[in-house]
Protein backbone atom coordinates (compact mmCIF):
# COMPACT_ATOMS: atom_id res chain seq x y z
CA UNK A 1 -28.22 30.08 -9.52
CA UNK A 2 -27.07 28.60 -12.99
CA UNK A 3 -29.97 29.59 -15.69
CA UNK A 4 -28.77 28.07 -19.08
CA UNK A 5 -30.88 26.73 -21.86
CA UNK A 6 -31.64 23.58 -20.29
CA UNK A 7 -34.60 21.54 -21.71
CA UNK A 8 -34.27 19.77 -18.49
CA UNK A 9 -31.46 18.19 -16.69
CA UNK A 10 -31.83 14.62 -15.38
CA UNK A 11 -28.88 13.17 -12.61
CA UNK A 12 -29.10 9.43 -12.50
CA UNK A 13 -27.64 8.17 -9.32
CA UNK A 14 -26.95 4.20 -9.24
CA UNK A 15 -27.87 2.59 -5.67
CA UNK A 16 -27.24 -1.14 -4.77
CA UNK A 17 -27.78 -1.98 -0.91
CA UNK A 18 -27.59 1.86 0.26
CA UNK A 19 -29.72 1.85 3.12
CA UNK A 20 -27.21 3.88 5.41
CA UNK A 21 -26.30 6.74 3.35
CA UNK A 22 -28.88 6.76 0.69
CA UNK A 23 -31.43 9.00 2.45
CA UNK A 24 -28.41 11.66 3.58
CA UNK A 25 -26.83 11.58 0.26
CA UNK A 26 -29.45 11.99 -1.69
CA UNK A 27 -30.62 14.70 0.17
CA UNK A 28 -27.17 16.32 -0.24
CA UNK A 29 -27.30 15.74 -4.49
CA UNK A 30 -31.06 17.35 -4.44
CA UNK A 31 -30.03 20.07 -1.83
CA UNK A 32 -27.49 20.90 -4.61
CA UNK A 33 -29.28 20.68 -7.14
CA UNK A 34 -32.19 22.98 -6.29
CA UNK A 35 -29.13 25.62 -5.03
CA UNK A 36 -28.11 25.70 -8.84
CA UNK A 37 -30.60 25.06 -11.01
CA UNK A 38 -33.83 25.96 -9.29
CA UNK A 39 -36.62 23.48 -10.62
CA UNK A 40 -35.00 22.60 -14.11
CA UNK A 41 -34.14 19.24 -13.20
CA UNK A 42 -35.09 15.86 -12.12
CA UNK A 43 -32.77 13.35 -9.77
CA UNK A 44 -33.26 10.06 -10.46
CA UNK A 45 -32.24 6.94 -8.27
CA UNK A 46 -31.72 3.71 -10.09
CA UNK A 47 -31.90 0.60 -8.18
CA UNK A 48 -29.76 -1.87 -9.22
CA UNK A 49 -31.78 -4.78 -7.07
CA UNK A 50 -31.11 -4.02 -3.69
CA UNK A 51 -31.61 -6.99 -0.74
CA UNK A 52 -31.68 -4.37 1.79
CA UNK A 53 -34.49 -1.32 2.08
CA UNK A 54 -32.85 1.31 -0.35
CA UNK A 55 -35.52 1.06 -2.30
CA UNK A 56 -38.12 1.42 0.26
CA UNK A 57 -36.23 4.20 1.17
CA UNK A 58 -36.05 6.32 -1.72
CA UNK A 59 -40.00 5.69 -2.94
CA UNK A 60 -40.38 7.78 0.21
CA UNK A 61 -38.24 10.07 -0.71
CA UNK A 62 -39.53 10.73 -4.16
CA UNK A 63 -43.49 11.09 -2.32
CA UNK A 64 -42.19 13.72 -0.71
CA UNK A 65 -40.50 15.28 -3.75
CA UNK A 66 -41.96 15.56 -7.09
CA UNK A 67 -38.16 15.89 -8.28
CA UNK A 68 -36.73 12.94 -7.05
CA UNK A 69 -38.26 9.87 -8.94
CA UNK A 70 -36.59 5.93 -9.02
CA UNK A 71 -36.42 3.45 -10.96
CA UNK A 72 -36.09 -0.33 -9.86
CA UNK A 73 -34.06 -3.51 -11.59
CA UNK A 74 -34.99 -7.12 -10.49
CA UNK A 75 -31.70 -8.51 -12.37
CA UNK A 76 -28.70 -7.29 -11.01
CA UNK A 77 -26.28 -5.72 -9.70
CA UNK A 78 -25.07 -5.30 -13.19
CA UNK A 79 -22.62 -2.18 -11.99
CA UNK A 80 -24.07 -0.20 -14.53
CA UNK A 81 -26.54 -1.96 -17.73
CA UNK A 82 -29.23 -0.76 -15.76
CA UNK A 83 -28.25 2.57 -14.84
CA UNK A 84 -27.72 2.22 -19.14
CA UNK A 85 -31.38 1.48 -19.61
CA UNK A 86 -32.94 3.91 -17.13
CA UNK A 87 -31.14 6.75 -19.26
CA UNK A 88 -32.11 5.72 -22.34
CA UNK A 89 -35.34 7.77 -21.10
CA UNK A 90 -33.82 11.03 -21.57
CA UNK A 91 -34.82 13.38 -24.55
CA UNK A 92 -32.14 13.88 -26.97
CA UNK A 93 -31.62 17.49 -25.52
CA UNK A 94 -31.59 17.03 -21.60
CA UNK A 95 -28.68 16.97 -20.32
CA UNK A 96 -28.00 13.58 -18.41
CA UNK A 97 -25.84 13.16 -15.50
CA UNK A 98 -24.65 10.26 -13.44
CA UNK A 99 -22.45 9.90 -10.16
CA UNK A 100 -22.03 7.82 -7.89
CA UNK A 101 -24.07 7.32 -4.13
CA UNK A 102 -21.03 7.67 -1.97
CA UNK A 103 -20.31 11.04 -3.57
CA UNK A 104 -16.23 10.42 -3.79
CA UNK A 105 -15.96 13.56 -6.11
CA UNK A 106 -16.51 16.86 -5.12
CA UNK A 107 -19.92 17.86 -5.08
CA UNK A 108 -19.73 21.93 -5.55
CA UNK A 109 -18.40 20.97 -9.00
CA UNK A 110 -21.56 19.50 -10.42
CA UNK A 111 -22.81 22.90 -11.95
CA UNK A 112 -19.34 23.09 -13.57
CA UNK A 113 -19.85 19.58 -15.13
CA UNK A 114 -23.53 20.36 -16.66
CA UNK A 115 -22.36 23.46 -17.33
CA UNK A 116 -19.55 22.04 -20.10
CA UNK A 117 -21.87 20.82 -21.49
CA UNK A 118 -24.76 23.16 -21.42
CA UNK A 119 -21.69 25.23 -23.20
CA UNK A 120 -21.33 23.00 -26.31
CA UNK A 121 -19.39 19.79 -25.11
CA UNK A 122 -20.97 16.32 -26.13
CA UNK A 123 -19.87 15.18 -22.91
CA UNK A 124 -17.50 16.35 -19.09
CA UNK A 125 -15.89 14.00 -17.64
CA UNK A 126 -14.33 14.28 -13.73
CA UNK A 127 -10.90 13.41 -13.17
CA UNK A 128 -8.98 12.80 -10.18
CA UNK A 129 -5.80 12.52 -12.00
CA UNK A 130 -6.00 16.09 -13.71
CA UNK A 131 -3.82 18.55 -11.36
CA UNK A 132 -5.22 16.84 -8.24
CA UNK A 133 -4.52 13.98 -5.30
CA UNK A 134 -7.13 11.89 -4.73
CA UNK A 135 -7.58 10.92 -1.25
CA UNK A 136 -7.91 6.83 -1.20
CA UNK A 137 -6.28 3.51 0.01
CA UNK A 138 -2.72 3.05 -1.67
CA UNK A 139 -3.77 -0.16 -2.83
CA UNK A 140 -6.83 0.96 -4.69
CA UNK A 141 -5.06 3.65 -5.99
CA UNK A 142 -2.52 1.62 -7.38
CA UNK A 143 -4.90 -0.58 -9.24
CA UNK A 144 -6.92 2.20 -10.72
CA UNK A 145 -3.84 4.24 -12.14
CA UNK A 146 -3.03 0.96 -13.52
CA UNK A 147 -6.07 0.40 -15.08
CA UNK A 148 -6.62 3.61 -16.89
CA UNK A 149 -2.61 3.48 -17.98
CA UNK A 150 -3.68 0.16 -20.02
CA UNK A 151 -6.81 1.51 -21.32
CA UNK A 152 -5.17 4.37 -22.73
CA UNK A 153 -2.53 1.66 -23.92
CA UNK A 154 -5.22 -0.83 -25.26
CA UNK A 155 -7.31 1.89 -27.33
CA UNK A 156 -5.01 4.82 -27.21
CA UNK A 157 -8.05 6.56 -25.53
CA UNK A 158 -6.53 10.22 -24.31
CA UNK A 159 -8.27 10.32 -21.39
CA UNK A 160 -7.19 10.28 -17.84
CA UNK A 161 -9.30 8.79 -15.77
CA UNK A 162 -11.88 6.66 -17.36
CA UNK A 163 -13.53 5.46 -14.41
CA UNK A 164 -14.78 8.40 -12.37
CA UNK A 165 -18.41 8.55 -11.54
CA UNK A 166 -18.76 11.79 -12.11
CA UNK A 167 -20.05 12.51 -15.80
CA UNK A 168 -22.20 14.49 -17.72
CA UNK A 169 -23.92 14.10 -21.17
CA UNK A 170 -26.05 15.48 -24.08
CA UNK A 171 -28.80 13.51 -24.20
CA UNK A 172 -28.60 12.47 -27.59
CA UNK A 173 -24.81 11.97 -27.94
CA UNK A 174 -25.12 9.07 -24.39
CA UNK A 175 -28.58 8.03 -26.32
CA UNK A 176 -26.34 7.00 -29.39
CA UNK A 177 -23.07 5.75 -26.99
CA UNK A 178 -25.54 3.38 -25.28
CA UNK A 179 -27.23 2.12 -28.35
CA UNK A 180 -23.67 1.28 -30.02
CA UNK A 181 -22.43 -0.35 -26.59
CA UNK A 182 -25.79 -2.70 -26.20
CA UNK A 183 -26.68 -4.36 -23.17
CA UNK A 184 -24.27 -7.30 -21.59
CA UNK A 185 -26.51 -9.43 -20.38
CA UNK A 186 -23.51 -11.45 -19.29
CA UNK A 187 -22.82 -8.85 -16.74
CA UNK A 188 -18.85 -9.23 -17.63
CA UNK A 189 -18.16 -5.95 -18.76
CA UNK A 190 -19.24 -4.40 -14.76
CA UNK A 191 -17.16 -1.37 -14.52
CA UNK A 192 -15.81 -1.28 -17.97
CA UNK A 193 -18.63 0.54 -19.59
CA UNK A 194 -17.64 3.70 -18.45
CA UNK A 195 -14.04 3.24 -20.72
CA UNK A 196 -15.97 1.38 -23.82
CA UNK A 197 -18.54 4.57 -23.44
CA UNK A 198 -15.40 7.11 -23.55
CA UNK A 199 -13.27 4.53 -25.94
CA UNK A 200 -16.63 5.07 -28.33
CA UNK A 201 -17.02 8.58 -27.95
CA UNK A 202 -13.28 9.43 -28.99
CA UNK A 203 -13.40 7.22 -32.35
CA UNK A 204 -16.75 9.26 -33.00
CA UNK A 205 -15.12 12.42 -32.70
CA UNK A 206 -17.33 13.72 -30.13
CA UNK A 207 -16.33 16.69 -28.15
CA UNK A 208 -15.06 15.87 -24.41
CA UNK A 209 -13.95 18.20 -21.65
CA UNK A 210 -11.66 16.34 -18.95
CA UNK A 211 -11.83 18.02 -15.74
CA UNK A 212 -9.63 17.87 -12.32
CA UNK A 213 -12.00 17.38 -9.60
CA UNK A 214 -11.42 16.76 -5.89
CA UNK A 215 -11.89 13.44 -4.62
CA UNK A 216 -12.15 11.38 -1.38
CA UNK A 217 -12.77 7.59 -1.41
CA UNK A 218 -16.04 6.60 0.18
CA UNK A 219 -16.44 4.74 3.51
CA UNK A 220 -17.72 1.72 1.46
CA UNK A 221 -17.18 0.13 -1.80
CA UNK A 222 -18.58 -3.17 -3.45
CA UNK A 223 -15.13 -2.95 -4.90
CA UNK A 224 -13.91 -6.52 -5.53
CA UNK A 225 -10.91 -7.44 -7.24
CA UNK A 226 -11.55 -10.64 -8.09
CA UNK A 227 -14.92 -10.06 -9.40
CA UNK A 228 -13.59 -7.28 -10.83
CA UNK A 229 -10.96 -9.20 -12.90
CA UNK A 230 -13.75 -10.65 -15.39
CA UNK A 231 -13.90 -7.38 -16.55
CA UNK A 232 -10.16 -7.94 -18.79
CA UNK A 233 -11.36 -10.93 -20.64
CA UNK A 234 -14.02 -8.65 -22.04
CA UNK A 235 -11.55 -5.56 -22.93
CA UNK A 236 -10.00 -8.17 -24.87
CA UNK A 237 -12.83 -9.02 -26.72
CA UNK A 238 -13.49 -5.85 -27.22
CA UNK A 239 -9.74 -4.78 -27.99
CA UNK A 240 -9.91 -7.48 -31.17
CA UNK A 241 -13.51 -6.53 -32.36
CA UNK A 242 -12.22 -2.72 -33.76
């Protein structure tokens, strides 16, 4: 069992229309949790407004946990603005967490990602692109390799994989991130905020440990490419506001 300095470590896990997996996963994320950090932390499920019973679902998970708790959105899915907001209710020194439901990435390495930075790092960041092959349609694969190669293009960002839902925060340094991002209301920038989060953080000189993680793509995926494809027009905008 990990004991660092921890005020208190909060993992934020983003649901929309979960109702299969959410109870089994989530079980897995606390059952991990408590393994490695005892009781100093708290797993939180957002819900981005699910039509099905995830959120029914997890309120009885968190009455028969006091360390799971939820939070519930009536206006999205917005990918990720909400899972935005909900953190914004960390202290400045928790360290904050987020990854994603279908747990993709490899799920033994969490205490390695709080533990970057429990060890000084503003921020971790999984990669599957770092020294490992990630196990996922040829297709998708394609596309995301893509994407990250223009990012890094675009806003010479150095990191590898931008999109990974596997990342880990000081409190105060995603507090800050988040306030300079805003909220899209428009709900164009989906996916993107992960890059514009990481695009920020590098042009503030904050301190970011890019890690090689093992990853397998989930049995689902509200994946859409050409929902997805609203998300260039606002890298542009945000290309020519710097």
């Amino acid at each position: 069992m990990y004991h660092w300095a921890i005020i208190m470590l909060r993992v934020y896990v983003p649901v929309y229309n979960e109702e299969k997996r959410i109870g089994s996963n989530v079980g897995a994320v606390e059952k991990c949790l408590a393994e490695a950090f005892g009781t100093e932390y708290e797993l939180v499920v957002v819900d981005d407004s699910s039509k099905d019973r995830s959120l029914e679902i997890v309120k009885g998970l968190a009455a028969g946990n006091p360390r799971i708790k939820f939070k519930s959105f009536d206006d999205g899915p917005t990918r990720r603005e909400n899972l935005a907001k909900a953190m914004l209710e960390a202290g400045d020194e928790d360290i904050v967490c987020f990854l994603d439901l279908d747990l993709s990435a490899d799920l033994s390495r969490l205490p390695e990602l709080v533990g970057y930075v429990a060890s000084g790092y503003d921020m971790s960041v999984g990669s599957r692109y770092l020294g490992v092959s990630p196990k996922r349609d040829a297709r998708r694969l394609l596309i995301s390799r893509l994407y990250n190669l223009m990012i890094r293009i675009l806003f010479s960002s150095k990191i590898r994989d931008h999109q990974c839902g596997f990342k880990a925060f000081r409190g105060k340094a995603l507090k800050s991130l988040i306030a300079a991002a805003g909220y899209d209301s428009t709900h164009q920038r989906g996916w993107f905020w992960d890059a514009e989060i990481l695009i920020r953080a590098q042009r503030g000189k904050y301190r970011i440990k890019e890690f090689g993680v093992g990853w397998a793509e989930g049995s689902s995926s509200s994946f859409n490419i050409g929902r997805e494809l609203r998300i260039i027009a606002y890298m542009l905008r945000f290309r020519l506001r710097r």
